[in-house]
Protein backbone atom coordinates (compact mmCIF):
# COMPACT_ATOMS: atom_id res chain seq x y z
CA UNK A 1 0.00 0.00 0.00
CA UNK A 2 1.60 3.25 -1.06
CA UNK A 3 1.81 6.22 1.56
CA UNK A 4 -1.21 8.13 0.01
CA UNK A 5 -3.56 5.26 0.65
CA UNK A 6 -2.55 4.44 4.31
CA UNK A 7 -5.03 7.71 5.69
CA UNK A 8 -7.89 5.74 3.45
CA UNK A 9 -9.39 3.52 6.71
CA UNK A 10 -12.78 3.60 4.73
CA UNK A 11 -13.03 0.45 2.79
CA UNK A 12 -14.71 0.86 -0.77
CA UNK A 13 -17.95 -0.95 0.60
CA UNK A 14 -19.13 2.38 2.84
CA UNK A 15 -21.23 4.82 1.51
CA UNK A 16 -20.68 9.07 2.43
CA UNK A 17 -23.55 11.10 2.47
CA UNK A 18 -22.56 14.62 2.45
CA UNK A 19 -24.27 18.06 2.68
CA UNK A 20 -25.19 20.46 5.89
CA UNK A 21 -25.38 18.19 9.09
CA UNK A 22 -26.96 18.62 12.84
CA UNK A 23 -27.51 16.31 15.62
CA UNK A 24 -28.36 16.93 18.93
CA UNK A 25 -25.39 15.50 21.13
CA UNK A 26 -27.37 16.51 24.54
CA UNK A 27 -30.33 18.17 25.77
CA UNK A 28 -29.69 21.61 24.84
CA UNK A 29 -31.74 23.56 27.02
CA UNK A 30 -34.35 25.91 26.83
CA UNK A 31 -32.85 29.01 26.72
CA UNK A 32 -32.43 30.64 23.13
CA UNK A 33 -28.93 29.67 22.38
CA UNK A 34 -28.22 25.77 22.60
CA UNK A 35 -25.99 24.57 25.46
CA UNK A 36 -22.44 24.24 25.06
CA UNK A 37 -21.46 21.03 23.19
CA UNK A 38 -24.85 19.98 23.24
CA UNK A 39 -25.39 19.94 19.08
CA UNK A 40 -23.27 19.66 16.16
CA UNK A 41 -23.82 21.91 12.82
CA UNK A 42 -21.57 21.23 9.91
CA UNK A 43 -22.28 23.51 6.82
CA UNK A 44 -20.38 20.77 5.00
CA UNK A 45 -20.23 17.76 6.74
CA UNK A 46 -20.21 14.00 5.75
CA UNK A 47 -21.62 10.77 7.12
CA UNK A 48 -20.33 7.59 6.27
CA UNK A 49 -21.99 4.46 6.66
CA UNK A 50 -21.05 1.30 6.60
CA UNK A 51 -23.82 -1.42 6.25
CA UNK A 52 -26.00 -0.75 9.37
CA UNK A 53 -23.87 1.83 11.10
CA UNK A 54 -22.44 4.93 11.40
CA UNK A 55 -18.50 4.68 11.09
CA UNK A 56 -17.37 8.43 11.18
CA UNK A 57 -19.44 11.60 11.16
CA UNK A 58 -17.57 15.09 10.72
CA UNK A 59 -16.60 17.97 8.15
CA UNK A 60 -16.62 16.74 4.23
CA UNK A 61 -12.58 18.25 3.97
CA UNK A 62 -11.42 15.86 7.11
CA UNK A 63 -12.80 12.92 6.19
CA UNK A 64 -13.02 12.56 1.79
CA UNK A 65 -9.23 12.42 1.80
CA UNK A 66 -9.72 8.77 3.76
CA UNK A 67 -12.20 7.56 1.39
CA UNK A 68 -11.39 4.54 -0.62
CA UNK A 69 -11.72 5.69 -4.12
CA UNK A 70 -14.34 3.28 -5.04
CA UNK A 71 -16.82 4.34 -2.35
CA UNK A 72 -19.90 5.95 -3.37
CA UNK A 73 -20.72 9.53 -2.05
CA UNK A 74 -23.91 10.69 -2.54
CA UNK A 75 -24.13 14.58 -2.37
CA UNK A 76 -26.83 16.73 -1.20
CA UNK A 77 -25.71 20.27 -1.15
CA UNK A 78 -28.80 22.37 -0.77
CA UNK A 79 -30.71 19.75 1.82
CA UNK A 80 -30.38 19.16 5.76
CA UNK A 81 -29.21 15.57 7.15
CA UNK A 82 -30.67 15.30 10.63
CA UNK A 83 -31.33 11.91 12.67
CA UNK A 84 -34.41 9.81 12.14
CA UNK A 85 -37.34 10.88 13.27
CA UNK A 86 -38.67 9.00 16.83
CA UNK A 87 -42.46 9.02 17.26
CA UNK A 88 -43.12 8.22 21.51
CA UNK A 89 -46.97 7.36 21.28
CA UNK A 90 -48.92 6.82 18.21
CA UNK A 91 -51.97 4.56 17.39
CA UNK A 92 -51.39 2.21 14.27
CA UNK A 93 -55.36 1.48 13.82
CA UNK A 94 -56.28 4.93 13.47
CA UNK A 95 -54.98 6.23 10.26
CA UNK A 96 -58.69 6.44 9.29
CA UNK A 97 -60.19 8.48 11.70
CA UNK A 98 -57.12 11.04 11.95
CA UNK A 99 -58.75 14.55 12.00
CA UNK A 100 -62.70 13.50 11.91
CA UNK A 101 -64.83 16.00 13.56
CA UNK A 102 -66.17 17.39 16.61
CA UNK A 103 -65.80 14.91 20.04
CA UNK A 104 -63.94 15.37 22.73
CA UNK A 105 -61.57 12.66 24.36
CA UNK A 106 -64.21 10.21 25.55
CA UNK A 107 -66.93 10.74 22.67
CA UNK A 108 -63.52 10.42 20.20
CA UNK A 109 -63.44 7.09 21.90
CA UNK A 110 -66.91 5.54 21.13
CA UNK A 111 -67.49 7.28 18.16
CA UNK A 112 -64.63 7.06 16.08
CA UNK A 113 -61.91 4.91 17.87
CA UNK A 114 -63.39 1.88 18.36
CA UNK A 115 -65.70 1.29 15.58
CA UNK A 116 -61.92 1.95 13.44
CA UNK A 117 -60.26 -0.64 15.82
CA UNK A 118 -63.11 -3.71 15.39
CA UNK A 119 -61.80 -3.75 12.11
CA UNK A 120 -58.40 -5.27 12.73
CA UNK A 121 -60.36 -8.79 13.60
CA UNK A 122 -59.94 -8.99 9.63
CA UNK A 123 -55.91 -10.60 9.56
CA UNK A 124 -55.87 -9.30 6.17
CA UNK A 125 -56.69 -5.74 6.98
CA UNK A 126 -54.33 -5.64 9.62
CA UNK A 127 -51.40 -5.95 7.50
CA UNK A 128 -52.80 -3.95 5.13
CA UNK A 129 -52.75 -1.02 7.48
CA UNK A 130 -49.57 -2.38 9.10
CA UNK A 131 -47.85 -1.38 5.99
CA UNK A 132 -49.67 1.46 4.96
CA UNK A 133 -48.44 2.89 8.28
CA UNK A 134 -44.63 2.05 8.43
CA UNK A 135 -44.58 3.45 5.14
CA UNK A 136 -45.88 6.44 5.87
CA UNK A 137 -44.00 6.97 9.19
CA UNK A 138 -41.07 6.77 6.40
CA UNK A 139 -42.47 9.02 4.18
CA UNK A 140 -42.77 11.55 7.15
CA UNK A 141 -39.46 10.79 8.19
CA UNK A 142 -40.24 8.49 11.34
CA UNK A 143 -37.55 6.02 11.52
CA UNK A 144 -38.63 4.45 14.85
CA UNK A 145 -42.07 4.52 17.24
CA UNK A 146 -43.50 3.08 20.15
CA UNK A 147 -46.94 1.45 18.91
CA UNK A 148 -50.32 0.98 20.05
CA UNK A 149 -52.29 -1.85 18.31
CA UNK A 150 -55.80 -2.94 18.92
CA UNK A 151 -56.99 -5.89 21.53
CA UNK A 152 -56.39 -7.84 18.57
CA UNK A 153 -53.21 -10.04 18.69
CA UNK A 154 -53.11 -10.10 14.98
CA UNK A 155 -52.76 -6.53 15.28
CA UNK A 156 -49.43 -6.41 16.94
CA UNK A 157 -48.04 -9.30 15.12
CA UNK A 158 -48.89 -6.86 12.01
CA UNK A 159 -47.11 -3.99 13.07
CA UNK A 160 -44.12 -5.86 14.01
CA UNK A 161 -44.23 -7.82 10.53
CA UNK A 162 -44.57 -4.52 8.53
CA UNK A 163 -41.56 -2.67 11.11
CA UNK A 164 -39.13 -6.03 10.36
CA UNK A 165 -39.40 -5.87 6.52
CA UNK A 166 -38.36 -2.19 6.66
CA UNK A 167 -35.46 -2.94 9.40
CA UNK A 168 -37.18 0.02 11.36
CA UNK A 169 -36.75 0.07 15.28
CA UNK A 170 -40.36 -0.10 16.46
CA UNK A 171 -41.57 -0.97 20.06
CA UNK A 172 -45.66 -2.19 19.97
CA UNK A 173 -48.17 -4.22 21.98
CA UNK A 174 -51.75 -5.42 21.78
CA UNK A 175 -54.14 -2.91 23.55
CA UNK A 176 -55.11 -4.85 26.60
CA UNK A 177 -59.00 -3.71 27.44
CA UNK A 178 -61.45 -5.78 30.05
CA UNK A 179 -64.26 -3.64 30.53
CA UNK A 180 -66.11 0.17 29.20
CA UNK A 181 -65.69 -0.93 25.59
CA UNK A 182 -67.86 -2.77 22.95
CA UNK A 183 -68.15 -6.23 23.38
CA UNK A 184 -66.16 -7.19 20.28
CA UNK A 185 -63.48 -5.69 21.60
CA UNK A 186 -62.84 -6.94 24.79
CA UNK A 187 -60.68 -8.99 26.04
CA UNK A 188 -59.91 -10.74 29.80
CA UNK A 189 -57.37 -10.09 32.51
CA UNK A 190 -55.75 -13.73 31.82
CA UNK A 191 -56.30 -13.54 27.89
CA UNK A 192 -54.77 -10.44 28.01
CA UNK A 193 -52.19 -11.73 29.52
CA UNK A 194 -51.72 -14.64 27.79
CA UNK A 195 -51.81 -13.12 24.46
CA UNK A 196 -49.32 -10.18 25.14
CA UNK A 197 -46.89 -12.49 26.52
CA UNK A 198 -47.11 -14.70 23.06
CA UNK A 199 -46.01 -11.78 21.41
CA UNK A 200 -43.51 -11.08 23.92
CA UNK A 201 -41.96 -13.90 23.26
CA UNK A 202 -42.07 -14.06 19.56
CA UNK A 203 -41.01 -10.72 18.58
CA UNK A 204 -39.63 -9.15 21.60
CA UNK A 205 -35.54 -8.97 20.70
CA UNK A 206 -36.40 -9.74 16.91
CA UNK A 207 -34.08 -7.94 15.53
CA UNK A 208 -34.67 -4.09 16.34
CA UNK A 209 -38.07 -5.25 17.70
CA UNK A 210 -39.03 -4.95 21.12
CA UNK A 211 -42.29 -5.29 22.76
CA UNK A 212 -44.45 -2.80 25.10
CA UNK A 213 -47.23 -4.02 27.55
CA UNK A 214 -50.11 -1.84 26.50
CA UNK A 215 -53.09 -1.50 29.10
CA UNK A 216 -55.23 1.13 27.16
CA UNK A 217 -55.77 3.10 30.11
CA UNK A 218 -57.46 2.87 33.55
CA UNK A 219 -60.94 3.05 33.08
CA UNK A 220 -60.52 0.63 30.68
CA UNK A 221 -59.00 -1.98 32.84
CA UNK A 222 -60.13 -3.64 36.41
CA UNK A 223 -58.02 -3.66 38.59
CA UNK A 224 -57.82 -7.21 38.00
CA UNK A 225 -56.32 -6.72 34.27
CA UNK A 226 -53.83 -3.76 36.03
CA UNK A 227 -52.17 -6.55 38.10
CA UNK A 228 -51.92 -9.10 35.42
CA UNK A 229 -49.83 -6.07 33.39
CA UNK A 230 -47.97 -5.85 36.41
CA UNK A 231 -47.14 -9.45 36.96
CA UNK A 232 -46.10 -9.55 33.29
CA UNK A 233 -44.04 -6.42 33.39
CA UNK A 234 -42.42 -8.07 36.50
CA UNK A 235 -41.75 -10.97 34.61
CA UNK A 236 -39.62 -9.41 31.60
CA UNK A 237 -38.27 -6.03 32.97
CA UNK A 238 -36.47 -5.31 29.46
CA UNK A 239 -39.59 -4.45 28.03
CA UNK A 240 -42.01 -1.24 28.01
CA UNK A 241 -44.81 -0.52 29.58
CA UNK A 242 -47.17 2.17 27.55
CA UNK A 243 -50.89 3.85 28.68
CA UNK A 244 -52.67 6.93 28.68
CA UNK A 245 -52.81 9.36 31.47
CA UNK A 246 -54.34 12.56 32.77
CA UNK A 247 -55.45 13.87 29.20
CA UNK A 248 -58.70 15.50 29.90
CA UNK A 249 -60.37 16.79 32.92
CA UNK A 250 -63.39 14.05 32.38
CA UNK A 251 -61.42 11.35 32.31
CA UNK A 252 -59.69 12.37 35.29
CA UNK A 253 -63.04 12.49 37.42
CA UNK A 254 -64.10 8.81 35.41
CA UNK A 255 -61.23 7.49 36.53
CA UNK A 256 -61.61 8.65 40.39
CA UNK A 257 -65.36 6.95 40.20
CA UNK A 258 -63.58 3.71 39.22
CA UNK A 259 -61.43 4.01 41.56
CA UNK A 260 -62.60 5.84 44.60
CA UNK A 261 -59.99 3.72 46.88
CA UNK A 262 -56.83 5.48 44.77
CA UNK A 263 -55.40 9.10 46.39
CA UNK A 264 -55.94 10.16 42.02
CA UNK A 265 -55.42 8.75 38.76
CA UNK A 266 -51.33 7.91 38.77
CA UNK A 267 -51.78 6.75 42.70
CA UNK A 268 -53.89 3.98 40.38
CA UNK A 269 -50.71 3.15 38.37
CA UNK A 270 -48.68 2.99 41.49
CA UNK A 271 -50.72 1.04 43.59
CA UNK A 272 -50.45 -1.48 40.56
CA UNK A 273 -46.82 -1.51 40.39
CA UNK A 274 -46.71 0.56 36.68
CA UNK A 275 -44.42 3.31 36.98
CA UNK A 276 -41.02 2.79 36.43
CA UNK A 277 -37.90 3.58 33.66
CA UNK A 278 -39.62 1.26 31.49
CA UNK A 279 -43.09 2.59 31.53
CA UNK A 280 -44.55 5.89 28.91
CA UNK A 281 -47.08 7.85 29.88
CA UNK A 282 -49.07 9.28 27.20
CA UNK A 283 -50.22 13.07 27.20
CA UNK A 284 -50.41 14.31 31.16
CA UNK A 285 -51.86 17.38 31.04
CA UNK A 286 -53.89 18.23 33.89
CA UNK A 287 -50.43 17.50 36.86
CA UNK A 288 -48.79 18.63 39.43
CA UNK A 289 -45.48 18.94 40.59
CA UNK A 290 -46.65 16.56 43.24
CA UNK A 291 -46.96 13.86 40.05
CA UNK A 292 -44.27 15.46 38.31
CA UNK A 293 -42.10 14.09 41.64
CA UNK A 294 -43.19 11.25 41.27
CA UNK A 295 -43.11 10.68 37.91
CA UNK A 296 -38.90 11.67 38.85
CA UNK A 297 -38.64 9.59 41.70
CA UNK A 298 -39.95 6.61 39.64
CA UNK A 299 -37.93 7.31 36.38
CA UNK A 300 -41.47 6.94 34.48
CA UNK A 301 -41.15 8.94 31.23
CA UNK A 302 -43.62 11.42 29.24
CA UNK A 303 -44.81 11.63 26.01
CA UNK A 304 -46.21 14.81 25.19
CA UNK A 305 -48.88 14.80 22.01
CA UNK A 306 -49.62 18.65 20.89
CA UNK A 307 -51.86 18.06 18.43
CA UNK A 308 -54.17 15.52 19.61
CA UNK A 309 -54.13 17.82 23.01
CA UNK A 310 -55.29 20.68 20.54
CA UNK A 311 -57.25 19.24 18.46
CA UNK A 312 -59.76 16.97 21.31
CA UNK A 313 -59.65 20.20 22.98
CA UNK A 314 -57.66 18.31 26.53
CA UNK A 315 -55.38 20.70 27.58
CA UNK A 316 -52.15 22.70 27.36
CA UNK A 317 -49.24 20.97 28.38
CA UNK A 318 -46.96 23.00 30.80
CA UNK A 319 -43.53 21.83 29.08
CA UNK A 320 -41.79 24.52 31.12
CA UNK A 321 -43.02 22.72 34.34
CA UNK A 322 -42.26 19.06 33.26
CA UNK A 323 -38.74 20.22 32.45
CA UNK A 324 -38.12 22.33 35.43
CA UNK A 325 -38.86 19.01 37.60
CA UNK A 326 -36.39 16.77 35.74
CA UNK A 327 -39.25 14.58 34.15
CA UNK A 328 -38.00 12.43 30.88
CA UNK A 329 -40.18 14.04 28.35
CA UNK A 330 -40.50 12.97 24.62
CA UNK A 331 -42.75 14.17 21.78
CA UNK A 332 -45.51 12.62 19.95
CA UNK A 333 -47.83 12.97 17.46
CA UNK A 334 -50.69 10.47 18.65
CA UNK A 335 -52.62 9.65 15.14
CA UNK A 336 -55.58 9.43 15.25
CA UNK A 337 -56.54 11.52 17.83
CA UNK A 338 -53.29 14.05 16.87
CA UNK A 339 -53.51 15.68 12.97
CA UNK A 340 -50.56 14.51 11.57
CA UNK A 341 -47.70 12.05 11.52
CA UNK A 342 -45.01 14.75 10.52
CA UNK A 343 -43.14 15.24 13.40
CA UNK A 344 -42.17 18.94 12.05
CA UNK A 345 -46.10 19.41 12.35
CA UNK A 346 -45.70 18.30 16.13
CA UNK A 347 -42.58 20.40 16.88
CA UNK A 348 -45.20 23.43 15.40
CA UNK A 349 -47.93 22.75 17.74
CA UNK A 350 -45.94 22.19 20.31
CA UNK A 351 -44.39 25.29 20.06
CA UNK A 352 -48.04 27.04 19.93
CA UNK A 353 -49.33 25.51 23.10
CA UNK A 354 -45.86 26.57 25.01
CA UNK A 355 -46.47 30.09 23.54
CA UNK A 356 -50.27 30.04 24.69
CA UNK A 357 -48.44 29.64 28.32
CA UNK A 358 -45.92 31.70 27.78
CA UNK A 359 -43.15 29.28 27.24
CA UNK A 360 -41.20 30.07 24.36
CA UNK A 361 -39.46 26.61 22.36
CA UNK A 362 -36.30 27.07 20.88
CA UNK A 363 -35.60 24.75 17.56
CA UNK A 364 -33.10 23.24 19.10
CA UNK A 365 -35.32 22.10 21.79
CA UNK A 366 -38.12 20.71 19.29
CA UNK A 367 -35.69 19.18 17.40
CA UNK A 368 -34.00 17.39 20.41
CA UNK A 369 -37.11 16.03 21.52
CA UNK A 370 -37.93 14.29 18.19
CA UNK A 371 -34.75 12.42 18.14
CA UNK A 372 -31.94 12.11 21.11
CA UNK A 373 -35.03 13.22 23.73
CA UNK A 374 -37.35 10.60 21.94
CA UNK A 375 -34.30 8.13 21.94
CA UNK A 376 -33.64 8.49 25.87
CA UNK A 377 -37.43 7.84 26.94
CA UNK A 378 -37.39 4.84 24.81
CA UNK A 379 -34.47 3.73 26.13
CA UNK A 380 -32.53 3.45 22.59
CA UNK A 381 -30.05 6.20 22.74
CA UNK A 382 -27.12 4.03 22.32
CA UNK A 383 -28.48 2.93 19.01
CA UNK A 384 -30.59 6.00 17.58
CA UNK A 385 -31.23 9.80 18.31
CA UNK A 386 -28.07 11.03 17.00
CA UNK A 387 -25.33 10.69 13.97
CA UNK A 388 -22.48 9.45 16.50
CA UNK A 389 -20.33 6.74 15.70
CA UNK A 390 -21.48 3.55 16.18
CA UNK A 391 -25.15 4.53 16.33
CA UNK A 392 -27.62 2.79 13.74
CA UNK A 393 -27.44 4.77 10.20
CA UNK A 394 -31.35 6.18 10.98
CA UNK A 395 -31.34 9.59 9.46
CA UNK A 396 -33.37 12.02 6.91
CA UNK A 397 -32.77 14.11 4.46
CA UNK A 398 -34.70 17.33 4.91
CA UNK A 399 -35.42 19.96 1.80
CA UNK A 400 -35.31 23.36 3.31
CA UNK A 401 -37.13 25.01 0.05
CA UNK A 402 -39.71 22.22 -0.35
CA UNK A 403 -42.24 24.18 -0.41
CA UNK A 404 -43.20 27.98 -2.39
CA UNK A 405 -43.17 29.50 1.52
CA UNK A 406 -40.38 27.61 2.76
CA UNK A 407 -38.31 28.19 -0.28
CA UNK A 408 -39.20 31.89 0.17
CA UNK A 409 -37.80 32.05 3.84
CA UNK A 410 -35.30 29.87 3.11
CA UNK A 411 -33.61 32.39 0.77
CA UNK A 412 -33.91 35.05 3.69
CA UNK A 413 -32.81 32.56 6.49
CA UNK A 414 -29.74 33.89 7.75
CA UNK A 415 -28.74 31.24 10.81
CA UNK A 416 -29.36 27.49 11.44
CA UNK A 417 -31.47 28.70 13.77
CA UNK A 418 -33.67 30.53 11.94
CA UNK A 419 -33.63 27.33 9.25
CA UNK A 420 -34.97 25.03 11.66
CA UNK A 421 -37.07 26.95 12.81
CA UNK A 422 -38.66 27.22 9.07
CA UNK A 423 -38.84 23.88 9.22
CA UNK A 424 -40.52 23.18 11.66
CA UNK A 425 -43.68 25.67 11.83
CA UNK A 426 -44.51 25.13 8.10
CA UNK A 427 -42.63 21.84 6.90
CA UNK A 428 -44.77 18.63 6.68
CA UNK A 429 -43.89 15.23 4.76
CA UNK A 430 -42.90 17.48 1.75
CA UNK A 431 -40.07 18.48 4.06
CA UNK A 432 -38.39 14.80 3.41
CA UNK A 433 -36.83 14.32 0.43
CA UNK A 434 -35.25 10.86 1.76
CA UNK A 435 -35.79 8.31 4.44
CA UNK A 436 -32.58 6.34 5.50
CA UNK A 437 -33.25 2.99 8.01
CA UNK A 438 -30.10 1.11 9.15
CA UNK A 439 -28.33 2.52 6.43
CA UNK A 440 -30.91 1.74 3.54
CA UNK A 441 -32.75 4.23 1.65
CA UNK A 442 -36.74 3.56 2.83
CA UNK A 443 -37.90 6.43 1.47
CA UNK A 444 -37.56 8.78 -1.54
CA UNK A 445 -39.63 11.61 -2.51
CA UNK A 446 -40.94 11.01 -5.59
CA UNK A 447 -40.06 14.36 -7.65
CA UNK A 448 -36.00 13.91 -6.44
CA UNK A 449 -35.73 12.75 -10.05
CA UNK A 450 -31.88 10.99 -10.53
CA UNK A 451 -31.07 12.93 -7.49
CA UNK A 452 -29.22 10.44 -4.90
CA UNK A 453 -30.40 7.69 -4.08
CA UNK A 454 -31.94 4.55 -5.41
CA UNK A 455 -35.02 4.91 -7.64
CA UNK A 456 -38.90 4.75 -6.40
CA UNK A 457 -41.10 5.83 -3.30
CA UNK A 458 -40.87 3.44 -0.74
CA UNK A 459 -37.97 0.41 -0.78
CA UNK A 460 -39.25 -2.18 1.57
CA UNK A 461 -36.97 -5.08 2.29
C-alpha cells in the first residue's frame, strides 16, 4: 500500500452522504442559544456508513481524503441531514379516523376509535394497514415509534411484521381492554395476559423489535387486568410498559369513580406496580409537581402529544413545568386523535401551546425532543437519536425550500437557527426528500428525479 492510501481507513464498501449536518449531542436547554457542546452543525459535513452503522461523522474536507476511491458519495448540497425521526406514542389502527370531527376525548373514543379498531379482527386488513403505516411513518421521516395496536393479537403481530421488513426500530403491543368498551373488543385479565406475553416472546428482541405491555388506560381496565400487566411487566423487565394518562379533565373524574380507593389517577398506576424507567405515559396534562415528583422519583417517562391535546380540545401541556422538575419528556404525534404524523407538524404545535403559556421553544429544543429526547425515553439512545459513531445509520434528508413559503424564507434565512425553525412551523412530509433505516434508503420523494439515491417511493426489504 503506497503512503497516500494508508489515511484511506474507509473500505470501498461504505457509503458518504454529504451536505449540511446537525444532531443533537445533549439536551440543549431551553434558553435561546443551545448549550455548550450539546449539538453539532456542519455547513459541510459527511456521514459515512457502513452497512447498518455509522463509522465516522464530521466535516466533508477531514474525512473525503480517507475515502477509498471506489466508495460511493452521494451529495446533497442544498438539503439538511438530521437523525431519524422518533415518534413516543402513536396509534397504528387509526390512520382512518385522523382529524374527523367534533368529540372530545371520551366521545372520540366511542365514536370514532373503536368502531376503526373492530376492524383489525380482519388478519388481512391488519397488514394492510400495518404497511400502509410504516410506510408512511417513512415518508414523514419516522424512523422508529412506540406502537399501540388494537386488543387484537393479529394486530401487533402486524405492526411488528410490517416494522421487520423495513429494518425500522419499532416498540408495539396489543391494547389490553377488560371492561367500558364494545363487546367485540374486549378482552380478559388472563387472555390479556396470555396473548401479550405470546407476542412477547415471539417478537420481543427480533431484531430491532421490542415489545411494550399496553393496558389502554385505567378506566378501561379492572383492577384485575392492572395486576396481570404488572405481573407480566415483572416478569420481563427489558420491556415497556405504555398507557394513557391525565389527558382531559373528564377522564380524570371517570377514573376517580372507578377508583374511589386510589389518592388520584397515577396513585392507580402505582398502587399497581406501573411506573417505572420502562413505563410511557401518554399526554399528562392536567399534573402537578406533586406527580411530576413522582413521575422523577420513579424514572417513568412522558410523552407529550400537541396536536391531539389541541385538536380533542384536553389541555395545554406545561412543558416549562415538566422540564423544570427533571421529568424524561419525549414528543408525539398520537394519530388518530393528533392531525398529523409529521413530526415537524408536532414540533409546530408544540411550540403554539408553550407560547399560549408563555413558554417560548427554541428549535433546538423541538428538534431534540424528536430524536436524542425521543431516543432516551425509549431507552434506545445508544443505538438511535443522533449521527455518532457507532449509532444505527437512521437519518433524513430534509429539503429546506420544499415548499413555495419555505423556499421563500429559506432564501432570507440567515442562521441554522432561523432554518430550523422554518422547518418546523410550516414543513410537513414534503419536508423529506429521503428516508434512511439502518443505512438503507426507505424512502424517496418522488419528484427527487436521478437525485441520490436509489429509484422509487418506498424500498421495503
Amino acid at each position: 500500500m503506497t503512503a497516500a492510501h494508508q489515511d484511506r481507513v474507509f473500505p470501498a464498501r461504505c457509503t458518504a452522504h454529504r451536505g449540511p449536518l446537525l444532531h443533537c449531542l445533549a439536551d440543549p436547554g431551553m434558553a435561546a442559544e443551545p448549550e455548550p457542546g450539546s449539538t453539532q452543525w456542519l455547513e459541510d459535513g459527511m456521514l459515512i456508513v457502513d452497512g447498518a452503522r455509522i463509522v465516522a461523522c464530521g466535516p466533508a474536507a477531514n474525512l473525503l481524503p480517507r475515502l477509498h476511491p471506489d466508495t460511493r458519495v452521494l451529495h446533497w448540497p442544498e438539503r439538511l441531514l438530521v437523525p431519524g425521526f422518533i415518534d413516543t406514542h402513536v396509534h397504528m389502527p387509526q390512520l382512518e379516523i385522523m382529524a374527523s370531527y367534533g368529540s372530545q376525548l371520551l366521545d372520540w373514543l366511542n365514536t370514532y376509535t373503536f368502531p376503526a379498531e373492530a376492524r383489525f379482527d380482519d388478519p388481512d386488513w391488519a397488514l394492510a394497514q400495518a404497511n400502509l403505516f410504516t410506510d408512511l411513518l417513512l415518508a414523514h421521516g419516522t424512523t422508529s415509534a412506540l406502537v399501540f395496536c388494537t386488543t387484537h393479537a393479529q394486530s401487533a403481530a402486524a405492526t411488528f411484521h410490517a416494522a421487520e421488513q423495513r429494518g425500522m426500530a419499532v416498540a408495539a403491543g396489543k391494547c389490553m381492554m377488560d371492561r367500558n368498551a364494545p363487546e367485540d373488543l374486549l378482552d380478559t385479565a388472563q387472555s390479556s395476559y396470555d396473548d401479550s406475553l405470546a407476542l412477547l416472546q415471539r417478537w420481543h428482541g427480533r431484531g430491532r423489535l421490542r415489545y411494550a405491555i399496553t393496558p389502554r388506560f385505567a378506566p378501561t381496565s379492572t383492577a384485575a387486568q392492572l395486576t396481570k400487566v404488572a405481573q407480566l411487566a415483572a416478569e420481563h423487565p427489558d420491556v415497556l410498559v405504555q398507557t394513557h394518562w391525565a389527558e382531559s379533565r373528564s377522564e380524570i373524574e371517570w377514573v376517580r369513580s372507578l377508583f374511589p380507593e386510589r389518592a388520584d389517577y397515577l396513585d392507580v398506576y402505582q398502587h399497581h406496580g406501573l411506573l417505572g424507567p420502562g413505563t410511557v405515559l401518554a399526554h399528562g396534562v392536567h399534573i402537578d409537581d406533586h406527580d411530576r415528583d413522582r413521575l422523577v422519583e420513579t424514572g417513568t417517562r412522558i410523552a407529550h402529544c400537541p396536536t391531539s391535546n389541541t385538536f380533542l380540545g384536553s389541555g395545554l401541556f406545561d412543558l416549562q413545568a415538566a422540564k423544570r422538575c427533571g421529568v424524561t419528556l419525549g414528543l408525539a404525534t398520537d394519530v388518530g386523535g393528533g392531525t398529523s404524523l409529521s413530526m415537524l407538524a408536532t414540533m409546530a404545535e408544540a411550540y403554539k401551546v408553550s407560547q399560549l403559556r408563555g413558554q417560548p421553544l427554541t428549535p433546538w429544543q423541538a428538534f431534540y425532543l424528536a430524536t436524542l429526547g425521543n431516543a432516551e425515553v425509549l431507552h434506545q439512545q445508544q443505538d438511535t437519536g443522533s449521527l455518532t459513531v457507532g449509532k444505527m445509520a437512521d437519518f433524513v434528508v430534509l429539503d429546506p425550500a420544499s415548499s413555495p413559503i419555505l423556499r421563500l424564507k429559506q432564501q432570507r434565512a440567515q442562521s441554522i437557527d432561523e432554518q430550523l425553525f422554518n422547518l418546523m412551523m410550516l414543513g410537513d412530509d414534503r419536508a423529506v426528500a429521503a428516508t434512511y433505516v439502518a443505512g438503507q434508503c426507505r424512502y424517496r420523494r418522488p419528484d427527487t428525479g436521478s437525485g441520490p439515491g436509489p429509484s422509487g417511493y418506498f424500498m421495503a426489504a
